[in-house]
Protein backbone atom coordinates (compact mmCIF):
# COMPACT_ATOMS: atom_id res chain seq x y z
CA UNK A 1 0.00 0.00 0.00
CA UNK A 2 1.44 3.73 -0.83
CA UNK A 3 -0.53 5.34 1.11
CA UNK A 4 -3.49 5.15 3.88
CA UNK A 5 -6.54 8.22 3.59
CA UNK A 6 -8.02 8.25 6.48
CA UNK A 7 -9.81 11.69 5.41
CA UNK A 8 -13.24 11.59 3.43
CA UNK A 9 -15.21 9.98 5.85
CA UNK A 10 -17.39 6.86 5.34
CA UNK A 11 -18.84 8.14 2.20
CA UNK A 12 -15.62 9.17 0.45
CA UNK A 13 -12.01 8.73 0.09
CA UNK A 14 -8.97 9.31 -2.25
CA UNK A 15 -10.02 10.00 -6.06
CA UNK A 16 -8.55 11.52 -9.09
CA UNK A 17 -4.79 12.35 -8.46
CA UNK A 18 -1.61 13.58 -10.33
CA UNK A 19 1.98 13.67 -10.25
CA UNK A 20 4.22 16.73 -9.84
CA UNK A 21 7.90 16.94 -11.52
CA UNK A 22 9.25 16.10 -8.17
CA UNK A 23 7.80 12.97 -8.21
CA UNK A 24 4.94 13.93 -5.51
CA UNK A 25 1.30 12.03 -6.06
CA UNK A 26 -1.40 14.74 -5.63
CA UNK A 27 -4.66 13.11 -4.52
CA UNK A 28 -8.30 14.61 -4.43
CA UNK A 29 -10.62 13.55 -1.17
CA UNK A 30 -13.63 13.07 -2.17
CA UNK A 31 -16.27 14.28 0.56
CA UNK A 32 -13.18 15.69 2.19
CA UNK A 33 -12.86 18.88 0.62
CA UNK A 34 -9.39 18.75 0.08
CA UNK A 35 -6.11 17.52 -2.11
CA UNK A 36 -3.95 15.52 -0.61
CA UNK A 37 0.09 16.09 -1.83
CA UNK A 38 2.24 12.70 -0.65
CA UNK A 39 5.67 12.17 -0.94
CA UNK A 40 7.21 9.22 -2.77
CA UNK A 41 7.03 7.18 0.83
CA UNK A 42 3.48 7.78 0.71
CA UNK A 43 3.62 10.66 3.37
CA UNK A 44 0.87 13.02 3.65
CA UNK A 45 3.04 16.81 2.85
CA UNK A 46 0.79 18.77 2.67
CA UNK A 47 -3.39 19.30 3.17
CA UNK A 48 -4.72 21.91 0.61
CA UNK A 49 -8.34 23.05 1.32
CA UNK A 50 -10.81 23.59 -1.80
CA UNK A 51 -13.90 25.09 -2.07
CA UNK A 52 -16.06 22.09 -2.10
CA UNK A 53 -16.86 19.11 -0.61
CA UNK A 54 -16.58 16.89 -3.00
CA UNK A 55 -13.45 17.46 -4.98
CA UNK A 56 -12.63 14.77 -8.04
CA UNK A 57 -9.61 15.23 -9.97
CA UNK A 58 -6.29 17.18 -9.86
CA UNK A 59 -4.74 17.74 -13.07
CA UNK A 60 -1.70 20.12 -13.95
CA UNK A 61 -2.10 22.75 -16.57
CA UNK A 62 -1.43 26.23 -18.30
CA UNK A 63 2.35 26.83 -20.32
CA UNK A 64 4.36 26.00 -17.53
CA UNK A 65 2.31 22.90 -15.85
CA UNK A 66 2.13 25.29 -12.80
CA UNK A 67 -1.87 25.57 -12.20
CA UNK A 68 -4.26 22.85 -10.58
CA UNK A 69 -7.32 22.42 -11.47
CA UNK A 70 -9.73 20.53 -9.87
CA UNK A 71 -12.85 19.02 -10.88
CA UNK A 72 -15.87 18.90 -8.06
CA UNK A 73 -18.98 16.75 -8.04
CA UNK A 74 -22.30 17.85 -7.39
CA UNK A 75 -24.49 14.51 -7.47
CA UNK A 76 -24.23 13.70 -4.04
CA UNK A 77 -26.59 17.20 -3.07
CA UNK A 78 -29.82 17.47 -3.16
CA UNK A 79 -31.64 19.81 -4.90
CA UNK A 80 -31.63 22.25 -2.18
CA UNK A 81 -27.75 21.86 -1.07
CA UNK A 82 -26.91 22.33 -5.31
CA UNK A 83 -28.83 25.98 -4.50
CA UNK A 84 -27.19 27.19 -1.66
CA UNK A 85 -23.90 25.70 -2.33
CA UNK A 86 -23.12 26.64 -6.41
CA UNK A 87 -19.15 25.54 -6.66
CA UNK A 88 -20.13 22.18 -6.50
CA UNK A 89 -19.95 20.27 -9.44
CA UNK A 90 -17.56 22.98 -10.70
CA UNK A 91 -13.78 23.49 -11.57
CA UNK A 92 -11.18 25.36 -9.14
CA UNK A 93 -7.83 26.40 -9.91
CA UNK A 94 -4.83 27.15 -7.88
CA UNK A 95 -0.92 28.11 -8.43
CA UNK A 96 0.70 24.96 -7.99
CA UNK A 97 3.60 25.01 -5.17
CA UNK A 98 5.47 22.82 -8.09
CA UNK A 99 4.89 22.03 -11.34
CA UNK A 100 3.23 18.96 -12.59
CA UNK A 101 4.79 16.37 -15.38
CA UNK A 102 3.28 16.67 -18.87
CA UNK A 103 0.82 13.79 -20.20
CA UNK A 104 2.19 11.24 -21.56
CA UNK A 105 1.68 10.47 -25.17
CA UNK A 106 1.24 6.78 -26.73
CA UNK A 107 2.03 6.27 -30.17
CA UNK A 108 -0.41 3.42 -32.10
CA UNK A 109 -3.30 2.69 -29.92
CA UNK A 110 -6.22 5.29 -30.87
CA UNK A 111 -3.75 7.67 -33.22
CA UNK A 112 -0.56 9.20 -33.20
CA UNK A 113 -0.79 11.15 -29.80
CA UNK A 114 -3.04 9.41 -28.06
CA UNK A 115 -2.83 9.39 -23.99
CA UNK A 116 -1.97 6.56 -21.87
CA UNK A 117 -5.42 6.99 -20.42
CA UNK A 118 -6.62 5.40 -23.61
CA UNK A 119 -8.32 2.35 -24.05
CA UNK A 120 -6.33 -0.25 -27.17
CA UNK A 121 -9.77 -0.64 -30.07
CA UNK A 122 -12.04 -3.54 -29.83
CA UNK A 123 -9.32 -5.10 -32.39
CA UNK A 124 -6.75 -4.94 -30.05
CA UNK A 125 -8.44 -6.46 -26.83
């Protein structure tokens, strides 16, 4: 196990994450209301507080790779909480203490710059 999230409660728990250049795994906490940034021995370093409860993914952008954003669900709310509390289900961006690493590209599964996220064709499975 890297790492143990204790934060989140009952109803949430580590989500989305990313990876800074220094090789630190960013983590979002979902019904937690916060990222999570752990070092490569799986160390919490630091607790960074968003705007909603129910953050989803960190991902590293702009020129330099040195803004977060973070994605936020709203589906957990009901009708009324969605009213009173309108950043949820919205996206949040900070200056990142470091920057992140750039996507990584793979060559020959859905085209020529395809992202490791992707999934091979039907062909291919």
């Amino acid at each position: 196990m890297f790492a143990r999230v204790e934060e989140g409660g009952q109803d949430g728990g580590p989500d989305g994450a990313a990876v800074d250049r220094d090789g630190f795994h960013w983590c979002a906490v979902f019904s937690g209301g916060c990222l999570l940034r752990f070092d490569p021995h799986g160390r919490v370093e630091r607790r960074v507080a968003v705007p909603m409860q129910y953050p989803t993914m960190p991902a590293f952008g702009g020129e330099a790779l040195d803004t977060v954003f973070v994605t936020s669900a709203a589906w957990p709310l009901s009708e009324e909480d969605r009213r009173r509390r309108s950043q949820e289900g919205g996206l949040f961006a900070f200056q990142a203490p470091v920057p992140g690493l750039p996507a990584t590209r793979v060559h020959g599964l859905d085209g020529p710059s395809a992202s490791a996220t992707s999934h091979p064709p039907p062909s291919a499975r």
